[in-house]
N, C-alpha and C. Protein backbone atom coordinates (compact mmCIF):
# COMPACT_ATOMS: atom_id res chain seq x y z
N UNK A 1 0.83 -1.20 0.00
CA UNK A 1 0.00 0.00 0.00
C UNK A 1 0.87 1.25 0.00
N UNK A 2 0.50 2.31 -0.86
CA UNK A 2 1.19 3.65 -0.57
C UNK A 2 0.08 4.66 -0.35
N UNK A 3 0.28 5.37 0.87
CA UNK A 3 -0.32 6.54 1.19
C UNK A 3 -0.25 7.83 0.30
N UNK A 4 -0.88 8.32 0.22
CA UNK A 4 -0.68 10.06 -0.48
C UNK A 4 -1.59 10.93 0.32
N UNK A 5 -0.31 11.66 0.65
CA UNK A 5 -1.03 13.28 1.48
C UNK A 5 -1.07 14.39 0.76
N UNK A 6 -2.02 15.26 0.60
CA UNK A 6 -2.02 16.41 -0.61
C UNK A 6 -1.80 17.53 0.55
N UNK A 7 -1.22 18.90 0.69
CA UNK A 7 -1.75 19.76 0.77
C UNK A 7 -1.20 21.06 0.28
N UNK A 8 -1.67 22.15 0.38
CA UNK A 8 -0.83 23.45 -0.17
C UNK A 8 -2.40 24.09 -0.73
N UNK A 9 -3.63 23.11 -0.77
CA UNK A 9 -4.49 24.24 -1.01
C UNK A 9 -5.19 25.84 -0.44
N UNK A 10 -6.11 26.07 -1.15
CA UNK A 10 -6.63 27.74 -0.78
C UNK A 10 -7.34 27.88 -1.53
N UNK A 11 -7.31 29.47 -0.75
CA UNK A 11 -8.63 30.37 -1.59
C UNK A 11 -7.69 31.58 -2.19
N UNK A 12 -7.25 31.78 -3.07
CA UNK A 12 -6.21 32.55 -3.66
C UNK A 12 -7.30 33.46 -5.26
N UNK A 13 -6.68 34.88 -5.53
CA UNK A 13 -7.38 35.80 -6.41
C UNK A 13 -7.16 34.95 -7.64
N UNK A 14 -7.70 35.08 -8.08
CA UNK A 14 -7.22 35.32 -9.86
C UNK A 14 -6.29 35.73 -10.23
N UNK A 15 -5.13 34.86 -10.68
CA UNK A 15 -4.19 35.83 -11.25
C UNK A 15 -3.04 35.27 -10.29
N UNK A 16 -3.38 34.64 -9.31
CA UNK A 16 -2.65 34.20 -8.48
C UNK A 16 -1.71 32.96 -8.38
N UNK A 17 -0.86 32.65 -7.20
CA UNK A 17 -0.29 30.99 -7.52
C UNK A 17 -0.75 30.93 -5.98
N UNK A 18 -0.41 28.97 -6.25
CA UNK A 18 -0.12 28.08 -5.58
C UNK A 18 0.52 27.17 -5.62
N UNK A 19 0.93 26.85 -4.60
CA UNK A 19 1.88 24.96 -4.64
C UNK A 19 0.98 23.96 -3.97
N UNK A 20 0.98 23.12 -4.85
CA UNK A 20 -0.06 22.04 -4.02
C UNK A 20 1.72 20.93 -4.02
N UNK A 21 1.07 20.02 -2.22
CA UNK A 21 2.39 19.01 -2.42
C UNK A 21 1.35 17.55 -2.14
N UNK A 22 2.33 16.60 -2.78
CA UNK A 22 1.66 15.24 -2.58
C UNK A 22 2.99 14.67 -1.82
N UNK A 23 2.88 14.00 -0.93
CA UNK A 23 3.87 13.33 0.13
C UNK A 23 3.31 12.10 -0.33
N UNK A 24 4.27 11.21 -0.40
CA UNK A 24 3.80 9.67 -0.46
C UNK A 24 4.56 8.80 0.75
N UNK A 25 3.99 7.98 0.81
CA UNK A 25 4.47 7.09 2.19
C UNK A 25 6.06 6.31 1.40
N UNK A 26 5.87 5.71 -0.22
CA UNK A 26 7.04 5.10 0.00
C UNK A 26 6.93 5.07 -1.60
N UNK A 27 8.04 4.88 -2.62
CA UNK A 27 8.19 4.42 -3.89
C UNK A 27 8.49 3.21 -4.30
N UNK A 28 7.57 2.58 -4.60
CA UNK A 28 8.13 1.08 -5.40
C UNK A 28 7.75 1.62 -6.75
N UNK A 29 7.94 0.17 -7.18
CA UNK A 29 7.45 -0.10 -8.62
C UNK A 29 6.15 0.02 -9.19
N UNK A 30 4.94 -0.02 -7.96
CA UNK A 30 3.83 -0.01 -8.03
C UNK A 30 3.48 1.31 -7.98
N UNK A 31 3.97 2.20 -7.99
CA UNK A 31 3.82 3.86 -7.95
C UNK A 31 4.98 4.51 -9.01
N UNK A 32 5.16 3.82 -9.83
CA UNK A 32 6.10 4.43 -10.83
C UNK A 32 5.75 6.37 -11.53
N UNK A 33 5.00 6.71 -11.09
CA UNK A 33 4.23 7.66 -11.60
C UNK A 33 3.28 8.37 -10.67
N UNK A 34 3.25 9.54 -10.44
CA UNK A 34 2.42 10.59 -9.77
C UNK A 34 2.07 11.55 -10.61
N UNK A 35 0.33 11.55 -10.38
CA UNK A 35 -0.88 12.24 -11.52
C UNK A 35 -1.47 13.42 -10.46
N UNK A 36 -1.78 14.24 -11.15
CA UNK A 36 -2.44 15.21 -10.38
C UNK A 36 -3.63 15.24 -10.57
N UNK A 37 -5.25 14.71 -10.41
CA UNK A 37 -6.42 15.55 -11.16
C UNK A 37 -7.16 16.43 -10.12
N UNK A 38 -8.26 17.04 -10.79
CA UNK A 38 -8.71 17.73 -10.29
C UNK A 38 -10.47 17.63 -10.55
N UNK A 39 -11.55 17.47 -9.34
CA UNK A 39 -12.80 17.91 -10.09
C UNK A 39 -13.50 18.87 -9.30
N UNK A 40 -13.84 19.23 -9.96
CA UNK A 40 -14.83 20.52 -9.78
C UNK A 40 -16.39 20.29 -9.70
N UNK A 41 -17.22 21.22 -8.91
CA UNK A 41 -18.39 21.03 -8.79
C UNK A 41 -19.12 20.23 -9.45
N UNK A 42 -20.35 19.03 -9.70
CA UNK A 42 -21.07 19.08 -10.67
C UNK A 42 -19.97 18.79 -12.32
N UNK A 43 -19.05 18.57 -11.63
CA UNK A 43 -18.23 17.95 -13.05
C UNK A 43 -17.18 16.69 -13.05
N UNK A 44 -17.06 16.05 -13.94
CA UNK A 44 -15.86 14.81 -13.57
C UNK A 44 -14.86 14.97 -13.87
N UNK A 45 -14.17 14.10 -12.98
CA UNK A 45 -12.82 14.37 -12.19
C UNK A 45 -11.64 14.33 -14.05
N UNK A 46 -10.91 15.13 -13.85
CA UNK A 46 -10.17 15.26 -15.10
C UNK A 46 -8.47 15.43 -14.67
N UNK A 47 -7.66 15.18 -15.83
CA UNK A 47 -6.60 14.79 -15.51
C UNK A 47 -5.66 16.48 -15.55
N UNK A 48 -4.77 16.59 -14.80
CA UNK A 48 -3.77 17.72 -14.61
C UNK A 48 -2.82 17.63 -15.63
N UNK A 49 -1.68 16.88 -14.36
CA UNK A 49 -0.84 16.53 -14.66
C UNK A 49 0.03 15.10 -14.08
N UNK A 50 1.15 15.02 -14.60
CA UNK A 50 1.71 13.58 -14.49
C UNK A 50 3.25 13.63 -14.65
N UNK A 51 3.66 12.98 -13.16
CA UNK A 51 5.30 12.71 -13.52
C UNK A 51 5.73 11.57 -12.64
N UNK A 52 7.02 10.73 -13.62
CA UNK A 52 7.34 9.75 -13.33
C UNK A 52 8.78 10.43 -12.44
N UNK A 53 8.92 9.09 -11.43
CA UNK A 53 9.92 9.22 -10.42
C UNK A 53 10.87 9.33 -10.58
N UNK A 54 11.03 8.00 -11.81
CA UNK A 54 12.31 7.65 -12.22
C UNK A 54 12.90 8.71 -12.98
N UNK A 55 12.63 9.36 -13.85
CA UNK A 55 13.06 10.48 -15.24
C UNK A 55 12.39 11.39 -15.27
N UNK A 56 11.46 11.59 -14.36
CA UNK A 56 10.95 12.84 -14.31
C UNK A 56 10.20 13.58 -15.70
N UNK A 57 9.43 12.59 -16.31
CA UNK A 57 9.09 12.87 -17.50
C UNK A 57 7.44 13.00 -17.28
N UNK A 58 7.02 14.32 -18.22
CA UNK A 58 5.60 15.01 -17.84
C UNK A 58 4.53 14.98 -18.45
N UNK A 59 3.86 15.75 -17.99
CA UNK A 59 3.09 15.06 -19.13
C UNK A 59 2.15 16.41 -18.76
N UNK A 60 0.92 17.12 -19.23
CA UNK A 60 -0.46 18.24 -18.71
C UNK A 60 -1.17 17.87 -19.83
N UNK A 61 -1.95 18.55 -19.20
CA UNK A 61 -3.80 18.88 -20.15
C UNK A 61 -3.62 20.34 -20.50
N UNK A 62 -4.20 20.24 -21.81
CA UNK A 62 -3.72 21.73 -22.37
C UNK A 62 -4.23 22.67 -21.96
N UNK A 63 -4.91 22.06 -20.52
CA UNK A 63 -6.13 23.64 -19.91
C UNK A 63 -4.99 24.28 -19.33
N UNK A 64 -3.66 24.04 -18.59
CA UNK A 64 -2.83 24.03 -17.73
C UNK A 64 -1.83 24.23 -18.21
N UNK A 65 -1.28 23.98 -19.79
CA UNK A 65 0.11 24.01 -20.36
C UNK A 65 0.17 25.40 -20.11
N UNK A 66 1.62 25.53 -19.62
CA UNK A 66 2.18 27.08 -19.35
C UNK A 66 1.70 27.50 -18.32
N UNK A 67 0.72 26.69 -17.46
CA UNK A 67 0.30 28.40 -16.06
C UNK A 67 0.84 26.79 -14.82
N UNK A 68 0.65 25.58 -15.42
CA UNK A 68 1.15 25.01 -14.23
C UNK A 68 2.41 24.02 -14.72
N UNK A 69 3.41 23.56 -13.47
CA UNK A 69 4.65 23.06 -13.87
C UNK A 69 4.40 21.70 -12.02
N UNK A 70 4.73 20.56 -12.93
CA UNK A 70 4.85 19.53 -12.15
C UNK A 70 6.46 19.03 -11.81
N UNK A 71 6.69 18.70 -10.45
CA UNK A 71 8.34 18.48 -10.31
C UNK A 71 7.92 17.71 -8.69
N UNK A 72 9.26 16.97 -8.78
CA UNK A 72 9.43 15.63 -7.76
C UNK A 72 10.42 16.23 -6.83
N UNK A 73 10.58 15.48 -5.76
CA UNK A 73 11.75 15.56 -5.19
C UNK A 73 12.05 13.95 -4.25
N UNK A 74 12.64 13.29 -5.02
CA UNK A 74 12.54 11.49 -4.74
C UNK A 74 13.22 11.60 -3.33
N UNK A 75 14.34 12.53 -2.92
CA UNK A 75 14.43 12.48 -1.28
C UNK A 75 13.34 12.45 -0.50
N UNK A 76 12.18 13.33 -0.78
CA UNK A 76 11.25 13.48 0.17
C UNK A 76 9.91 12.36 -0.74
N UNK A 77 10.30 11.75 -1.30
CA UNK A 77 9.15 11.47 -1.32
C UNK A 77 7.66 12.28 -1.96
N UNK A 78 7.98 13.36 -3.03
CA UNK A 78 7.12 14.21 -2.20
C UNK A 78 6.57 15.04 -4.14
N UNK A 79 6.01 15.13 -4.48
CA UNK A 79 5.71 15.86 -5.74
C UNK A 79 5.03 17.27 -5.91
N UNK A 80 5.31 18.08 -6.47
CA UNK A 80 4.51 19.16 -6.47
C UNK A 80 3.77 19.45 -7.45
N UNK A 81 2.69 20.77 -7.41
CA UNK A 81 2.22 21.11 -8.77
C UNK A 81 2.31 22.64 -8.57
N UNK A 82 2.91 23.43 -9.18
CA UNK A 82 2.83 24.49 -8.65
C UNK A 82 2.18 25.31 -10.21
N UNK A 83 1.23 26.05 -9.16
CA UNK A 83 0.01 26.36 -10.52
C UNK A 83 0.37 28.18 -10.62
N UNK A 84 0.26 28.54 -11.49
CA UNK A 84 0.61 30.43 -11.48
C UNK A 84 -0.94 30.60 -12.72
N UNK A 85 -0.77 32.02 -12.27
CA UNK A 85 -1.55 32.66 -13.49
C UNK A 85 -3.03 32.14 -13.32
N UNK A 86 -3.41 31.54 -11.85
CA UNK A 86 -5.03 31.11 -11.57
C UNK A 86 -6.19 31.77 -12.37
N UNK A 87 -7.33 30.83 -13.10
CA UNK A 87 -8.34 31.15 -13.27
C UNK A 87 -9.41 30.71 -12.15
N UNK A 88 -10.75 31.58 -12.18
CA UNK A 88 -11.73 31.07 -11.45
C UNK A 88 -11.92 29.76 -12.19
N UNK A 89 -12.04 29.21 -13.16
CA UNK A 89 -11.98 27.88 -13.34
C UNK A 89 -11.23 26.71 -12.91
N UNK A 90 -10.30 27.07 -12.34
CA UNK A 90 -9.46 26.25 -11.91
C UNK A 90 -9.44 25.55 -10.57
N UNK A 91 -11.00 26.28 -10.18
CA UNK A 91 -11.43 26.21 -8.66
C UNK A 91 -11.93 24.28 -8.74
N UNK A 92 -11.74 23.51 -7.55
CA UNK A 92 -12.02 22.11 -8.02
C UNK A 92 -11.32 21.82 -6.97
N UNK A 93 -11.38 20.53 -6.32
CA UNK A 93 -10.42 19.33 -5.37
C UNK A 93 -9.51 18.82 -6.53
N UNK A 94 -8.41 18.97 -5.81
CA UNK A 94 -7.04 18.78 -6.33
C UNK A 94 -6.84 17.06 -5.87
N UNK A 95 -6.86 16.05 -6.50
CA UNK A 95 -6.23 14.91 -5.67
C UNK A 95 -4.97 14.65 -6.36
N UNK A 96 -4.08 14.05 -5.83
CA UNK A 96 -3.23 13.17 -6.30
C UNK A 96 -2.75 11.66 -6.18
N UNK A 97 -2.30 10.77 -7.73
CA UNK A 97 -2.80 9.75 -7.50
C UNK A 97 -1.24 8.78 -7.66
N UNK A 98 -1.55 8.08 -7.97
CA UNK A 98 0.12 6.92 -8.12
C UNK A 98 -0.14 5.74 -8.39
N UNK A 99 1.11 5.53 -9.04
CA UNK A 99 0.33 3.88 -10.05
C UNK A 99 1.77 3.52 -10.61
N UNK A 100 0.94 2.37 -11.15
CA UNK A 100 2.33 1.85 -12.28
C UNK A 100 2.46 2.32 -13.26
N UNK A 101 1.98 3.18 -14.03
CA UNK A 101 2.16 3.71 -15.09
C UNK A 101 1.65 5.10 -15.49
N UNK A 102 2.04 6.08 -16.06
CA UNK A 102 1.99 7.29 -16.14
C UNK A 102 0.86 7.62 -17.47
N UNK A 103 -0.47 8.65 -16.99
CA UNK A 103 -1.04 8.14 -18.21
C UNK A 103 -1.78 9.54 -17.66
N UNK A 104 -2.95 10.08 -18.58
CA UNK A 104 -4.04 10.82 -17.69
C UNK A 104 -5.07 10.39 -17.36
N UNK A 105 -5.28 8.91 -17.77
CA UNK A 105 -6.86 8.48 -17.25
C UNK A 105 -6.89 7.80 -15.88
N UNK A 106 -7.69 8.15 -15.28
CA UNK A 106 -7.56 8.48 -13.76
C UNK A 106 -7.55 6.46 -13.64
N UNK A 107 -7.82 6.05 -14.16
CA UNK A 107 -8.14 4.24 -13.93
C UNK A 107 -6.97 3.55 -14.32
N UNK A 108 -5.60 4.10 -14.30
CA UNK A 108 -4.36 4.03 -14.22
C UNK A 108 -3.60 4.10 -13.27
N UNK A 109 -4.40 4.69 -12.07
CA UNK A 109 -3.73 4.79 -10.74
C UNK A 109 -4.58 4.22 -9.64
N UNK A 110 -3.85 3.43 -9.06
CA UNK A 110 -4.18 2.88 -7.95
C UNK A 110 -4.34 3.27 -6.36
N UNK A 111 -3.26 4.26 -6.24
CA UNK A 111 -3.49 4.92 -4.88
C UNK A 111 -3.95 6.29 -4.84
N UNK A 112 -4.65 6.87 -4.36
CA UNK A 112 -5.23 8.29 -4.39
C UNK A 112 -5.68 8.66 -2.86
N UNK A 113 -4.76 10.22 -2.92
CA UNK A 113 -4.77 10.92 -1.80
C UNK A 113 -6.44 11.33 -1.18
N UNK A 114 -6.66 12.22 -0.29
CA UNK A 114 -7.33 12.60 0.54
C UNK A 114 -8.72 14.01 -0.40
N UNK A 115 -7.47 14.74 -1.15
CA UNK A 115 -7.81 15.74 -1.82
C UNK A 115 -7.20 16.61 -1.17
N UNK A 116 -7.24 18.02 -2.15
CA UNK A 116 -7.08 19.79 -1.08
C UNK A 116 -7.46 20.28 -2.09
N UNK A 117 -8.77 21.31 -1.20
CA UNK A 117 -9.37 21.91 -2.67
C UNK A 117 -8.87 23.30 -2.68
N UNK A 118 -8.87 23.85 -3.99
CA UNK A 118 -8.23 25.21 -4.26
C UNK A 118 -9.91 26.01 -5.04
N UNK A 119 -9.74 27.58 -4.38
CA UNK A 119 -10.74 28.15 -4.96
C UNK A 119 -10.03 29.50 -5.32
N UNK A 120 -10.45 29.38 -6.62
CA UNK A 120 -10.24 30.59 -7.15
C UNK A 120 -11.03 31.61 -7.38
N UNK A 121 -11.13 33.00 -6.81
CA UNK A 121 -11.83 34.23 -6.77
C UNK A 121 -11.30 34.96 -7.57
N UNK A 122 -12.47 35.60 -8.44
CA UNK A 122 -13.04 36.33 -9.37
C UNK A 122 -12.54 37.85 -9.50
């Protein structure tokens, strides 16, 4: 089993950043990969972003290319998403997930955090 702890969310303006962090309990093989999604009210859960442990290779959804940047740090265990340039759309529970394989469809990952939701004001 691997744990995932999310947090770094808020209520931040428009226009604004954040760092969301995912802590994981441990890296095997069975977590080769940490996904970010996010859903929002009344909508389904959709994919962020995605990076592998090993090579650090990425992956986003083009809602996100350029305002958010995904990065690891395999000492801690620990992944970030750090989002700039916030829209009120971007308001949603943030989870993060981990798996064997790096992908955006959420049925690729096996362990999934708690959530931290981020709201973005207008």
């Amino acid at each position: 089993q691997v744990q995932l702890v999310e947090s770094g969310g808020g209520l931040v303006q428009a226009g604004g950043s954040l760092r969301l962090s995912c802590e994981a309990s441990r890296r095997t093989v069975t977590n080769y990969a940490v996904g970010w999604f996010r859903q929002a009210a009344g909508k389904e859960r959709e994919f962020v972003a995605s990076i592998t442990w090993s090579f650090g290779n990425t992956n986003y959804a083009d809602s996100v290319k350029g305002r958010f940047t995904i990065s690891r740090n395999n000492a801690k265990n620990t992944v970030y998403l750090q989002m700039n340039s916030l829209k009120p759309e971007d308001t949603a529970i943030y989870y993060c997930a981990s798996g064997a394989y790096s992908g955006s469809a959420s049925n690729q990952y096996d362990y999934w955090g708690q959530g931290t939701q981020v709201t973005v004001s207008s």
